[in-house]
PDB file of N, CA and C in Angstrom:
ATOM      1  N   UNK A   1       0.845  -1.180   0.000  1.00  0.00           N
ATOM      2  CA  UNK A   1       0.000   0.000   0.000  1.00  0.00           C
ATOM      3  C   UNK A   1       0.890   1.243   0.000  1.00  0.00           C
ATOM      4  N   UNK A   2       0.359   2.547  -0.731  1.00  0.00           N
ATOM      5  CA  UNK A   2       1.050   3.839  -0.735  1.00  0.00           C
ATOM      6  C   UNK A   2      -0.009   4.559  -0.073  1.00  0.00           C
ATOM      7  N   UNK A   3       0.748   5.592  -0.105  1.00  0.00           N
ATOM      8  CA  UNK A   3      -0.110   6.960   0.443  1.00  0.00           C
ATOM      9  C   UNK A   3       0.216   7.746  -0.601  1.00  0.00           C
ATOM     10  N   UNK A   4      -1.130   8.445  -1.507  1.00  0.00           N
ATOM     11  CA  UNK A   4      -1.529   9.024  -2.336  1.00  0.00           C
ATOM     12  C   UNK A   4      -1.709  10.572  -2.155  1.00  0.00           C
ATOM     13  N   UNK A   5      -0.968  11.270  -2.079  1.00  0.00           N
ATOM     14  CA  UNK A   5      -1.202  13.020  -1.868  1.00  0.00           C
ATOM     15  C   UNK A   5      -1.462  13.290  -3.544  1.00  0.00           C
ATOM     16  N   UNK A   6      -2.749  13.806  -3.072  1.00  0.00           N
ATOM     17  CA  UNK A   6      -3.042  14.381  -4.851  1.00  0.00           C
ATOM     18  C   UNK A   6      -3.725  16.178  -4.683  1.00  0.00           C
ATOM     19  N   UNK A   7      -3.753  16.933  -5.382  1.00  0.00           N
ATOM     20  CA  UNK A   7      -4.726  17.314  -5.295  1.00  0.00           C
ATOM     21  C   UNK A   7      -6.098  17.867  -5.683  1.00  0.00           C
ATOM     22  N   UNK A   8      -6.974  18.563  -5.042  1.00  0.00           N
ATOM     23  CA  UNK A   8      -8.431  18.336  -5.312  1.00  0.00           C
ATOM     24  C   UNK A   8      -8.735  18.994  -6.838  1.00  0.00           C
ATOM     25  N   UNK A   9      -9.376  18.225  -6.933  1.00  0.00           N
ATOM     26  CA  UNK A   9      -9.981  18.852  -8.462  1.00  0.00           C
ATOM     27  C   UNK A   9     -10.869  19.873  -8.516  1.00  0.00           C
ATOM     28  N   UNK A  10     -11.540  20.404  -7.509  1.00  0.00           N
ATOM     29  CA  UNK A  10     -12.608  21.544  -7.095  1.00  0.00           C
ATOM     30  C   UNK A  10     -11.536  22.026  -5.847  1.00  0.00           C
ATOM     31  N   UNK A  11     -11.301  21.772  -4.836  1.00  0.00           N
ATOM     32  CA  UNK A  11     -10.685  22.582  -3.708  1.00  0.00           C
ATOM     33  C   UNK A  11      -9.449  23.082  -3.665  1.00  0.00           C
ATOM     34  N   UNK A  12      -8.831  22.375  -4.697  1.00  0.00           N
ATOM     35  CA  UNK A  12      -7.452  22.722  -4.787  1.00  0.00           C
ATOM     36  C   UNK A  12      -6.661  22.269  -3.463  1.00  0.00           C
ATOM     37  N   UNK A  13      -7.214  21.669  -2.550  1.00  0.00           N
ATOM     38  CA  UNK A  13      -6.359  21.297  -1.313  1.00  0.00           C
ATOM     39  C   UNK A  13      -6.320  20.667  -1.547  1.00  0.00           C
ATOM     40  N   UNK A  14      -4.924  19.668  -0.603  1.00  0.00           N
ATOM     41  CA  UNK A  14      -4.282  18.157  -0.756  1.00  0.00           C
ATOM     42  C   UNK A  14      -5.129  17.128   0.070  1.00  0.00           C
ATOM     43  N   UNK A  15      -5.224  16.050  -0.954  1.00  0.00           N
ATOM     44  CA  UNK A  15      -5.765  14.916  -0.667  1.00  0.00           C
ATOM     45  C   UNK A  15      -5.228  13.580  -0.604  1.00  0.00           C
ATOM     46  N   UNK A  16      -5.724  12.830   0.215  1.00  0.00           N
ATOM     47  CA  UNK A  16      -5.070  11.720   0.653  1.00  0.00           C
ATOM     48  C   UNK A  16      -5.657  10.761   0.688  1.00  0.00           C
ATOM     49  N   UNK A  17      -5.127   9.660   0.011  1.00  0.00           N
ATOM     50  CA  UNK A  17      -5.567   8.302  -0.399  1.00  0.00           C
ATOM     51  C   UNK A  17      -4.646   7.059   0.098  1.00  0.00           C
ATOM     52  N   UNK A  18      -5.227   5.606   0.327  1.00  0.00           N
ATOM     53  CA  UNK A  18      -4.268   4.805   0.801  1.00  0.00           C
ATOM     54  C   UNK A  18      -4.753   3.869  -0.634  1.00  0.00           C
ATOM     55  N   UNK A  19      -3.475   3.199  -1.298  1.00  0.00           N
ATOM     56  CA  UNK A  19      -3.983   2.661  -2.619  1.00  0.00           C
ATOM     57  C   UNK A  19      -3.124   1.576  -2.806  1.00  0.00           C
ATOM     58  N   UNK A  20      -3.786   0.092  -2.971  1.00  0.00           N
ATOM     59  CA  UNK A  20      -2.237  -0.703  -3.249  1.00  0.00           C
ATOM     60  C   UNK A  20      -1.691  -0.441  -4.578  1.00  0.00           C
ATOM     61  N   UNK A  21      -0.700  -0.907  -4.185  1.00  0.00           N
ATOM     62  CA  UNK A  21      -0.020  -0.566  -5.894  1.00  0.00           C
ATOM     63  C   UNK A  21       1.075  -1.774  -6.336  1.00  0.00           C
ATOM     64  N   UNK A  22       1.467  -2.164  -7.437  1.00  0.00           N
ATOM     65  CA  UNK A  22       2.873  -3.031  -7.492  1.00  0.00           C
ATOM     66  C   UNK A  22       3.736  -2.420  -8.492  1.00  0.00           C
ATOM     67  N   UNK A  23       5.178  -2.443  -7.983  1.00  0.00           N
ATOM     68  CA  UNK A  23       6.188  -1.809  -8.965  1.00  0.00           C
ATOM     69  C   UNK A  23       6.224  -2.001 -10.571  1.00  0.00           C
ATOM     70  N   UNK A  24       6.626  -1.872 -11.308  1.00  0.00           N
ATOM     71  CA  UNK A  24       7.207  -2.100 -12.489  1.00  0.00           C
ATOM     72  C   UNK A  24       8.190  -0.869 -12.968  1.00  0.00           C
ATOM     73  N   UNK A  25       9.226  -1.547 -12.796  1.00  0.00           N
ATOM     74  CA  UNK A  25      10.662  -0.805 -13.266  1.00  0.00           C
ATOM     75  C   UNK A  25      10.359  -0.051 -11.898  1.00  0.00           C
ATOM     76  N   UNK A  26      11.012   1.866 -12.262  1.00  0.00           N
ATOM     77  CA  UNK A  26      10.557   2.365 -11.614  1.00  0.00           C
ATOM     78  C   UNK A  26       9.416   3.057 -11.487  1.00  0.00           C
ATOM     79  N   UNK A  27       7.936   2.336 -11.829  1.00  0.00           N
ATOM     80  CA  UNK A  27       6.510   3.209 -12.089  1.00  0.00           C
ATOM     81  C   UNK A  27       6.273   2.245 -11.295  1.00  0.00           C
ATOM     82  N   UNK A  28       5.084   2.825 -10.791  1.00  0.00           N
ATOM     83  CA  UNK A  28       4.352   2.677  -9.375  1.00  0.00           C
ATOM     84  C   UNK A  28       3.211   2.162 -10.074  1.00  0.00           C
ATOM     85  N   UNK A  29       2.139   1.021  -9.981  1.00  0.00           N
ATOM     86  CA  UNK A  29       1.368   1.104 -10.683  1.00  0.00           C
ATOM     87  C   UNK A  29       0.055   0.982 -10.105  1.00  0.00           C
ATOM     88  N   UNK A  30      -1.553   1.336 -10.303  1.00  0.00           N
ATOM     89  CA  UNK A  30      -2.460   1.289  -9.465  1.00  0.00           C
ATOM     90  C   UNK A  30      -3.965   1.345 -10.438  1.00  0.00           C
ATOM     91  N   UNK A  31      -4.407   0.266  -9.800  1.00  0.00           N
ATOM     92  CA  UNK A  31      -5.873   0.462 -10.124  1.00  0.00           C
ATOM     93  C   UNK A  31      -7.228   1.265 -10.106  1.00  0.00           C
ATOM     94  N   UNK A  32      -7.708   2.297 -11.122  1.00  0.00           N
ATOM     95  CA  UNK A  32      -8.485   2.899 -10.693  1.00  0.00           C
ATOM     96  C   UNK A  32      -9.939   2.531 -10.367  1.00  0.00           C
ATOM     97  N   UNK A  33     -10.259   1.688  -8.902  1.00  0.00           N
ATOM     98  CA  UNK A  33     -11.429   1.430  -8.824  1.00  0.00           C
ATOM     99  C   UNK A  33     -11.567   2.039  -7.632  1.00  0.00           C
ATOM    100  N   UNK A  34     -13.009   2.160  -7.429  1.00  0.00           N
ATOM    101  CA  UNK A  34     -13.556   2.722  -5.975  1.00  0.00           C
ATOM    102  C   UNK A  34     -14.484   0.951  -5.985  1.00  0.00           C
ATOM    103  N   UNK A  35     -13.743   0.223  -5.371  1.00  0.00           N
ATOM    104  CA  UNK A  35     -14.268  -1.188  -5.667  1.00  0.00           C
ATOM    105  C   UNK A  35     -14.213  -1.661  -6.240  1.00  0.00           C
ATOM    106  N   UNK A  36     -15.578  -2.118  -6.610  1.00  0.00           N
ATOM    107  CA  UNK A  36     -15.902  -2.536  -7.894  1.00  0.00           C
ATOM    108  C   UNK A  36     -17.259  -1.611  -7.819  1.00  0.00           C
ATOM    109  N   UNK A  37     -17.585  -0.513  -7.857  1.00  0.00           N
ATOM    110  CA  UNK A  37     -18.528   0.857  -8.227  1.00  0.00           C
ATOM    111  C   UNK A  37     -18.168   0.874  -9.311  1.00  0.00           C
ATOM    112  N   UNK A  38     -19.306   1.752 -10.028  1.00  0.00           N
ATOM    113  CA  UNK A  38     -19.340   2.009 -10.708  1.00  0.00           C
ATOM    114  C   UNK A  38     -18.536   3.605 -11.333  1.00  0.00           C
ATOM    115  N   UNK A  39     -18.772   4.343  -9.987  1.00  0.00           N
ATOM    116  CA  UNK A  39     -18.311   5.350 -10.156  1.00  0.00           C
ATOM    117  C   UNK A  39     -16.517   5.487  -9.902  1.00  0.00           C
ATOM    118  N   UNK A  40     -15.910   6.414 -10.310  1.00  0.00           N
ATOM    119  CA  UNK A  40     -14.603   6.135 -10.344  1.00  0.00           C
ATOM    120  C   UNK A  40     -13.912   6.907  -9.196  1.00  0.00           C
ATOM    121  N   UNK A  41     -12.337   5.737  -8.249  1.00  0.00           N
ATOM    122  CA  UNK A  41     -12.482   7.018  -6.884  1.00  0.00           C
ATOM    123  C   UNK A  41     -11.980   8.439  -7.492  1.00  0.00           C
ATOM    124  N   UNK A  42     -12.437   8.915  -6.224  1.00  0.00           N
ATOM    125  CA  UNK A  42     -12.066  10.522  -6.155  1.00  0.00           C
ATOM    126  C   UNK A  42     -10.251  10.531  -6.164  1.00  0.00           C
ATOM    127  N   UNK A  43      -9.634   9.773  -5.916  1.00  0.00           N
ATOM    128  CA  UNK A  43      -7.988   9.907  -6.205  1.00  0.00           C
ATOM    129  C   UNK A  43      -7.644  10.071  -7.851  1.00  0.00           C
ATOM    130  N   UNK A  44      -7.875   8.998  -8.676  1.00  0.00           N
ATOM    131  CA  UNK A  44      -8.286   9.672  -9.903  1.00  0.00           C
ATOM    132  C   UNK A  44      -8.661   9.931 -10.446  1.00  0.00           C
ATOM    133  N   UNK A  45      -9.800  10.903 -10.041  1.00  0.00           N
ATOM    134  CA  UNK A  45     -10.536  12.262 -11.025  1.00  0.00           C
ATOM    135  C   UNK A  45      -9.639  13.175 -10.299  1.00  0.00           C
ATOM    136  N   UNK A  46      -8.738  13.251  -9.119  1.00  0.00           N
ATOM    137  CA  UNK A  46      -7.836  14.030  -9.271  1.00  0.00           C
ATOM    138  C   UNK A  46      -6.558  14.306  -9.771  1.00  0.00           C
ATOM    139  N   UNK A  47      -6.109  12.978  -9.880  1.00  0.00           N
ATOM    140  CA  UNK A  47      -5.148  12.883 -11.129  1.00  0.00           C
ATOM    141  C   UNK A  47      -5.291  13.217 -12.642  1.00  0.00           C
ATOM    142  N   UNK A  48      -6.587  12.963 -12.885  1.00  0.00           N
ATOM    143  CA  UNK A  48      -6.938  13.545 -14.552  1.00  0.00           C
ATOM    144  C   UNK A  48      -6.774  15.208 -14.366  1.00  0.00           C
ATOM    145  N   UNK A  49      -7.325  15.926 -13.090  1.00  0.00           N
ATOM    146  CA  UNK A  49      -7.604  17.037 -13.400  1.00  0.00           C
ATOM    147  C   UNK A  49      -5.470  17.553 -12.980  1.00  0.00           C
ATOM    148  N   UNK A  50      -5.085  17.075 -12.164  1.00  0.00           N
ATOM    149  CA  UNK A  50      -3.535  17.765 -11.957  1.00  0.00           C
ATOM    150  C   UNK A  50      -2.634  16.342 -11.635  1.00  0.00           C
ATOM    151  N   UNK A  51      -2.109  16.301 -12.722  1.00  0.00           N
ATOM    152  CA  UNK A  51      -1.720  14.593 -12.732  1.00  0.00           C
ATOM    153  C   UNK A  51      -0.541  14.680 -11.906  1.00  0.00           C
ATOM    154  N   UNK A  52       0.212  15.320 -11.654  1.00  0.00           N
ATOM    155  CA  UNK A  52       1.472  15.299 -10.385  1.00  0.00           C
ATOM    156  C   UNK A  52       0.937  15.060  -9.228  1.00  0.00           C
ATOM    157  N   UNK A  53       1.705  14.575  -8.626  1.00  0.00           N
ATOM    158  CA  UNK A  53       1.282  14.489  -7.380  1.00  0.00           C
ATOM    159  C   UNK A  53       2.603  13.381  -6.127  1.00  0.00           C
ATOM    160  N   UNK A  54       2.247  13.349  -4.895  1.00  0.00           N
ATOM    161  CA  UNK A  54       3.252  12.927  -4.434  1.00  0.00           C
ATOM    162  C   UNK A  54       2.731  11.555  -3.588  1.00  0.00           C
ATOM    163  N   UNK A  55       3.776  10.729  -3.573  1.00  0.00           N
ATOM    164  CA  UNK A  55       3.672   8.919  -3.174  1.00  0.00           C
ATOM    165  C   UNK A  55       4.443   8.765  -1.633  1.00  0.00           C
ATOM    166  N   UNK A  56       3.775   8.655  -0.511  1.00  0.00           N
ATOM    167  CA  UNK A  56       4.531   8.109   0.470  1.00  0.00           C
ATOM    168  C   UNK A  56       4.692   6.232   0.657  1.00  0.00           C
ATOM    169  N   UNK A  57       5.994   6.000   0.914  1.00  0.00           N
ATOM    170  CA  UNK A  57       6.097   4.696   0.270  1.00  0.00           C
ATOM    171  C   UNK A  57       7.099   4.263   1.743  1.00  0.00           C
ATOM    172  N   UNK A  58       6.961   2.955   1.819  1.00  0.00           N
ATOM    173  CA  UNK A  58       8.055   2.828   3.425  1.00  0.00           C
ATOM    174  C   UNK A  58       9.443   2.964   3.046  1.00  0.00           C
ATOM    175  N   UNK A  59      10.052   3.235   2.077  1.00  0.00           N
ATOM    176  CA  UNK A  59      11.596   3.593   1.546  1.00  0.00           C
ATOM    177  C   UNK A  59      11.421   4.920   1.620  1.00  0.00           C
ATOM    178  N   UNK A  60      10.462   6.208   1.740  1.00  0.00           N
ATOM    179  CA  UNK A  60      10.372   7.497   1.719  1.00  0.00           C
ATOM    180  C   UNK A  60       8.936   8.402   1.103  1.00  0.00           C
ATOM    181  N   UNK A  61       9.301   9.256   0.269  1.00  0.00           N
ATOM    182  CA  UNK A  61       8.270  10.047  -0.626  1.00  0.00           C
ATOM    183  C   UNK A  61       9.267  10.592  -1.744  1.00  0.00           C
ATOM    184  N   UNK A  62       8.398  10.371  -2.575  1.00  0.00           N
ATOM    185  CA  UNK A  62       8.571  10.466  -3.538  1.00  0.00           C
ATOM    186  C   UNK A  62       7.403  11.359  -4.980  1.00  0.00           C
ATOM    187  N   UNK A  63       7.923  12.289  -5.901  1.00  0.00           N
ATOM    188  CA  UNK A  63       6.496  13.382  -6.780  1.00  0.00           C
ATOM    189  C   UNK A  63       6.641  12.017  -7.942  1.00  0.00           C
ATOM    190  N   UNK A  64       5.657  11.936  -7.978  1.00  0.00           N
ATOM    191  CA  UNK A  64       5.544  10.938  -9.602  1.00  0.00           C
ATOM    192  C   UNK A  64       4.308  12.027 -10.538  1.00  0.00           C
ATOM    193  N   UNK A  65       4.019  11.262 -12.031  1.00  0.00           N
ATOM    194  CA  UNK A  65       3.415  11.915 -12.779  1.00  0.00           C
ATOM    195  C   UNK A  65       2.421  10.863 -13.550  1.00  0.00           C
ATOM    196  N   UNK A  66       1.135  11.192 -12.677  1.00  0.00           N
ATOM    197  CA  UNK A  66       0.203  10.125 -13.526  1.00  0.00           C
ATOM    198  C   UNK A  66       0.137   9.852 -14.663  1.00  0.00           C
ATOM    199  N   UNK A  67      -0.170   8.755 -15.590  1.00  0.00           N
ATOM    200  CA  UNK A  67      -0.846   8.531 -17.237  1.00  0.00           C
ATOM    201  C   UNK A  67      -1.212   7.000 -16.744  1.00  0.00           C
ATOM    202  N   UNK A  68      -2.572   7.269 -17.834  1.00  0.00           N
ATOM    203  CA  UNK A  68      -3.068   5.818 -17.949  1.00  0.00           C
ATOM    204  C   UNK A  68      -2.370   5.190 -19.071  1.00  0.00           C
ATOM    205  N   UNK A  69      -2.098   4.396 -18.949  1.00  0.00           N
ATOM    206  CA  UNK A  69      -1.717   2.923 -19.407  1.00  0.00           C
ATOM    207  C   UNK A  69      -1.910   2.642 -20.806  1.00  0.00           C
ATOM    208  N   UNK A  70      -1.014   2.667 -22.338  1.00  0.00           N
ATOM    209  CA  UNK A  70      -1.124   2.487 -23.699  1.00  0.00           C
ATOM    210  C   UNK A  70      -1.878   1.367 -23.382  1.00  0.00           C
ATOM    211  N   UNK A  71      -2.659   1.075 -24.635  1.00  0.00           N
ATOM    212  CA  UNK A  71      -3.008  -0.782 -24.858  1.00  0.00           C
ATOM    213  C   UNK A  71      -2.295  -1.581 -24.580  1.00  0.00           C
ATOM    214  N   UNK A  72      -1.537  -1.649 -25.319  1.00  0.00           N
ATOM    215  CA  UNK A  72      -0.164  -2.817 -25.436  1.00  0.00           C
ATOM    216  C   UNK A  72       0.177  -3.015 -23.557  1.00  0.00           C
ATOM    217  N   UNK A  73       0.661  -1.810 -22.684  1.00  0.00           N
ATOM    218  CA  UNK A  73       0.752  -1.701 -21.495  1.00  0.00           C
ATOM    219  C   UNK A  73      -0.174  -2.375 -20.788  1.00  0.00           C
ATOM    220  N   UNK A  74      -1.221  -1.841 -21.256  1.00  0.00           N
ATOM    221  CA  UNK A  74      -2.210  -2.236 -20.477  1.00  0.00           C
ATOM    222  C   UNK A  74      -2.119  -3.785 -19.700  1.00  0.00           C
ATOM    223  N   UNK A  75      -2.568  -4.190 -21.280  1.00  0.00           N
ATOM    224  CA  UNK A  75      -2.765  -5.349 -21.625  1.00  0.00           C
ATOM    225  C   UNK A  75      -1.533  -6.379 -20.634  1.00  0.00           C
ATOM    226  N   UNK A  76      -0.508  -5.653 -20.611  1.00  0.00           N
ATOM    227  CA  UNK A  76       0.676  -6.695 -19.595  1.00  0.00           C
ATOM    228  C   UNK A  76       0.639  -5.832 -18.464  1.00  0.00           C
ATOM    229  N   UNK A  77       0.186  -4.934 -17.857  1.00  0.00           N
ATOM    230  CA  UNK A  77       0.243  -4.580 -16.423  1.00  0.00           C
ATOM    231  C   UNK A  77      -0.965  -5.500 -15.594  1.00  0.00           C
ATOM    232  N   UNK A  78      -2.516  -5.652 -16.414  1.00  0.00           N
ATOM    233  CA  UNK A  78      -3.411  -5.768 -15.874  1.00  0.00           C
ATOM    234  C   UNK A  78      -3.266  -7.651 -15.524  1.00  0.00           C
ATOM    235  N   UNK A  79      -2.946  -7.984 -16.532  1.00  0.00           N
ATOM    236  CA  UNK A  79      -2.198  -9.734 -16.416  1.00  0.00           C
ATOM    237  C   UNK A  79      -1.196  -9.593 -15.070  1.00  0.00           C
ATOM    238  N   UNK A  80      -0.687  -8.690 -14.905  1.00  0.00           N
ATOM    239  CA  UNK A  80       0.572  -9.190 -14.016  1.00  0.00           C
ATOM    240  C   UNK A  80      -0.076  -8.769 -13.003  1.00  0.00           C
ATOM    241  N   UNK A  81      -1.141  -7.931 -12.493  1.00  0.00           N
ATOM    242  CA  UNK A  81      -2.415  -7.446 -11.324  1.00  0.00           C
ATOM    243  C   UNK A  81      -3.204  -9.100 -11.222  1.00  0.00           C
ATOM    244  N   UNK A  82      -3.605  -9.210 -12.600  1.00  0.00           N
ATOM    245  CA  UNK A  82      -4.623 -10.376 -12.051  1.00  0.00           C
ATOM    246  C   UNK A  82      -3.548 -11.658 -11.602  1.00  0.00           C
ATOM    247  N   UNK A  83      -2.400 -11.865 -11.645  1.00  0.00           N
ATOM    248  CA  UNK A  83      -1.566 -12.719 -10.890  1.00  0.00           C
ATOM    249  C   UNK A  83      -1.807 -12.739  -9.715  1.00  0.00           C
ATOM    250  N   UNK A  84      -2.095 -11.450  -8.853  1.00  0.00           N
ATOM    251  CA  UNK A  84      -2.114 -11.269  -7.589  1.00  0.00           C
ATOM    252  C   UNK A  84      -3.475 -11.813  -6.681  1.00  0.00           C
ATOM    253  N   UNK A  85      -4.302 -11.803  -7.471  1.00  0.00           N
ATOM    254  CA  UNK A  85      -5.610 -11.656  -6.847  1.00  0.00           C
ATOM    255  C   UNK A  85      -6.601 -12.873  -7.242  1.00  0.00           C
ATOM    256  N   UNK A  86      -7.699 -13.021  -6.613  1.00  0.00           N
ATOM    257  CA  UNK A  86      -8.857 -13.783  -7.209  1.00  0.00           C
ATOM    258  C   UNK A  86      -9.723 -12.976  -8.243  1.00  0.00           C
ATOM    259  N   UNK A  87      -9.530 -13.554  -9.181  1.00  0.00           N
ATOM    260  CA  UNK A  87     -10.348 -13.481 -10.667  1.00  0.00           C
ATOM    261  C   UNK A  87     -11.057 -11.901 -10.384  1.00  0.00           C
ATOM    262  N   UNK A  88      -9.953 -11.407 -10.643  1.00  0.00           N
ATOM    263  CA  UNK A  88      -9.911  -9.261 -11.429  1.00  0.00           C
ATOM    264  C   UNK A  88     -10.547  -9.224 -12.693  1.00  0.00           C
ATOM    265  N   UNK A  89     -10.705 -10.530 -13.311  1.00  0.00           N
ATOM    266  CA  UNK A  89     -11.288 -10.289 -14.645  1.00  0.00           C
ATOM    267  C   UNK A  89     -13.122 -10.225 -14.486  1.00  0.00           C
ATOM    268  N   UNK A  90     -13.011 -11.351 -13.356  1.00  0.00           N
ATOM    269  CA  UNK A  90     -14.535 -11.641 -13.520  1.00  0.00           C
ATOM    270  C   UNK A  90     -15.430 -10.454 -12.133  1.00  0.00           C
ATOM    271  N   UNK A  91     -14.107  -9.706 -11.807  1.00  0.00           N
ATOM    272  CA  UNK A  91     -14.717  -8.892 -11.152  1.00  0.00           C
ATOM    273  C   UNK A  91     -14.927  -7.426 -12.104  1.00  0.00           C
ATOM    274  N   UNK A  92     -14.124  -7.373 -12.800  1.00  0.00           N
ATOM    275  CA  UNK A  92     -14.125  -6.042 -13.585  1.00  0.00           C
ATOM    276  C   UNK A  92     -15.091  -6.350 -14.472  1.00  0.00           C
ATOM    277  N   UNK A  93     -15.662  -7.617 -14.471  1.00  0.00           N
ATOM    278  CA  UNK A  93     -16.947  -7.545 -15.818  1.00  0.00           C
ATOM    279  C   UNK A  93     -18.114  -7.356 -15.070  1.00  0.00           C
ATOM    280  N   UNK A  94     -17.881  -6.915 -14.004  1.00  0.00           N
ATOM    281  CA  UNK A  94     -19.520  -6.310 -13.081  1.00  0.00           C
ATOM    282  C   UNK A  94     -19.409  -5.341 -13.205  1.00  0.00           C
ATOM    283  N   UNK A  95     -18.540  -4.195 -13.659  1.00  0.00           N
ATOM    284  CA  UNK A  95     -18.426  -2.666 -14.301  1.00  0.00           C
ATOM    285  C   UNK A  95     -18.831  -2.712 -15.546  1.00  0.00           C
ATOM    286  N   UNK A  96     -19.579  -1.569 -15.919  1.00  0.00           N
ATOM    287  CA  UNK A  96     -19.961  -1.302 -17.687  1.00  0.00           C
ATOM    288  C   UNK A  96     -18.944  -0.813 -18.271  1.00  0.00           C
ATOM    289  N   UNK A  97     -17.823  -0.433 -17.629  1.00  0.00           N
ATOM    290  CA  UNK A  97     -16.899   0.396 -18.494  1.00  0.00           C
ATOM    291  C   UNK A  97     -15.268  -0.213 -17.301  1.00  0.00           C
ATOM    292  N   UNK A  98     -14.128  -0.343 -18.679  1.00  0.00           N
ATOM    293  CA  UNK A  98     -12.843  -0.495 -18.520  1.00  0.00           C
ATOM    294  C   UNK A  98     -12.560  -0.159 -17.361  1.00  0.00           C
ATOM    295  N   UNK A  99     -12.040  -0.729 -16.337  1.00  0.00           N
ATOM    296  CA  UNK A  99     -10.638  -0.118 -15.193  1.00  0.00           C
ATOM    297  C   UNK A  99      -9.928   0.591 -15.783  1.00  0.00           C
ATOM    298  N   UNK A 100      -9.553   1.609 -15.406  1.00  0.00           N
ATOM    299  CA  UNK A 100      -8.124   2.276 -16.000  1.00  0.00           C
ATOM    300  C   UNK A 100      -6.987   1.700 -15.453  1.00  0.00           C
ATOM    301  N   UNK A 101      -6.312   1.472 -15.558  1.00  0.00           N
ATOM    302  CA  UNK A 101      -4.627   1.598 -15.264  1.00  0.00           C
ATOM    303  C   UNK A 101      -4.014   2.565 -15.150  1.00  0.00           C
ATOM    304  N   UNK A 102      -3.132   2.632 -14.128  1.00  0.00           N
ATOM    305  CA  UNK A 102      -2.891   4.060 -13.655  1.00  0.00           C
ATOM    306  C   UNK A 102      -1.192   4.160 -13.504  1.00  0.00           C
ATOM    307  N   UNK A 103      -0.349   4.577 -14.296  1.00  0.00           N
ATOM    308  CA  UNK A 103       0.937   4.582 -14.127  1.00  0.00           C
ATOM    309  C   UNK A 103       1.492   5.794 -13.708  1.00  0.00           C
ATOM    310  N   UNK A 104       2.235   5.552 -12.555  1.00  0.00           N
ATOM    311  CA  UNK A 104       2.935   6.570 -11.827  1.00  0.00           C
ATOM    312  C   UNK A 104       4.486   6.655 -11.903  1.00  0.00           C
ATOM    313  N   UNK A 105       4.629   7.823 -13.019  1.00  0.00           N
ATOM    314  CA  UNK A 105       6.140   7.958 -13.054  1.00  0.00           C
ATOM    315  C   UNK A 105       6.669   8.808 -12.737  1.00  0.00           C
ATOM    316  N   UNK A 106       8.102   8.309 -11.868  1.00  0.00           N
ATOM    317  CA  UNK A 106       9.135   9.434 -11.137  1.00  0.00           C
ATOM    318  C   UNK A 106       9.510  10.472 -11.877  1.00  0.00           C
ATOM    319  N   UNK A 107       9.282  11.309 -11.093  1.00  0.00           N
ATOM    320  CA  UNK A 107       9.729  12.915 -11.645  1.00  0.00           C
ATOM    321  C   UNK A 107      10.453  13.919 -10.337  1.00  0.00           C
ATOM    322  N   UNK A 108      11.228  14.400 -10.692  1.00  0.00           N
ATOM    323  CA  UNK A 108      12.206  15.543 -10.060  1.00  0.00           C
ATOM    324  C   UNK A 108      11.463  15.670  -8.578  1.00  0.00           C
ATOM    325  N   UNK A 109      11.854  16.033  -7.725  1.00  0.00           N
ATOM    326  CA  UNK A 109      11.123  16.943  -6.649  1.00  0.00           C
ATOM    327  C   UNK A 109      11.247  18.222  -6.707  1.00  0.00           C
ATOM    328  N   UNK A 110      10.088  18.865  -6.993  1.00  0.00           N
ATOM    329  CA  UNK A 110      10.549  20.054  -7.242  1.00  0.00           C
ATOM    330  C   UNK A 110      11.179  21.212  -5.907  1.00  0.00           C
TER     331      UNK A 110
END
């Protein structure tokens, strides 16, 4: 699990999320569900609206820079997620619409 400082898409204040995530290379990677809702969490609709943001992690903190996930990506991040878990596939087909994939890459501190 990380700790997610993002911030608000209407308040402009910092927000805080606890989100699991698993490495690849150095990108942080994370699922955008609020469950399995329908609606999507509030961590990223704040990443769409100011995609920087900062990762507390038990090695430190760290600013990364959100993007969702090419196809091709996709397609091998979400396989190497459903490794982890009981059947992500047959849970994501109780949503009408795609999970995003959420890649978090290191960037400078400013």
């Amino acid at each position: 699990m990380l700790r997610l400082r993002t911030i608000g898409r209407r308040s402009g204040e910092e927000r805080r999320a606890i989100v699991a995530y698993m490495e690849d290379g150095p990108d942080l990677v994370l699922l955008a569900m609020n469950g399995w809702a329908e609606s999507a969490p509030a961590w990223w609709l704040n990443l769409e609206a100011h995609p920087v943001a900062r990762v507390d992690l038990p090695d430190g903190s760290r600013v990364v820079k959100a993007r969702v996930a090419d196809r091709d990506e996709r397609s091998r991040l979400w396989a190497a997620w459903a490794s982890l878990g009981e059947d992500l596939d047959g849970y994501a087909a109780l949503r009408s619409r795609e999970t995003p994939v959420v890649v978090l890459e290191p960037r400078p501190d400013p």
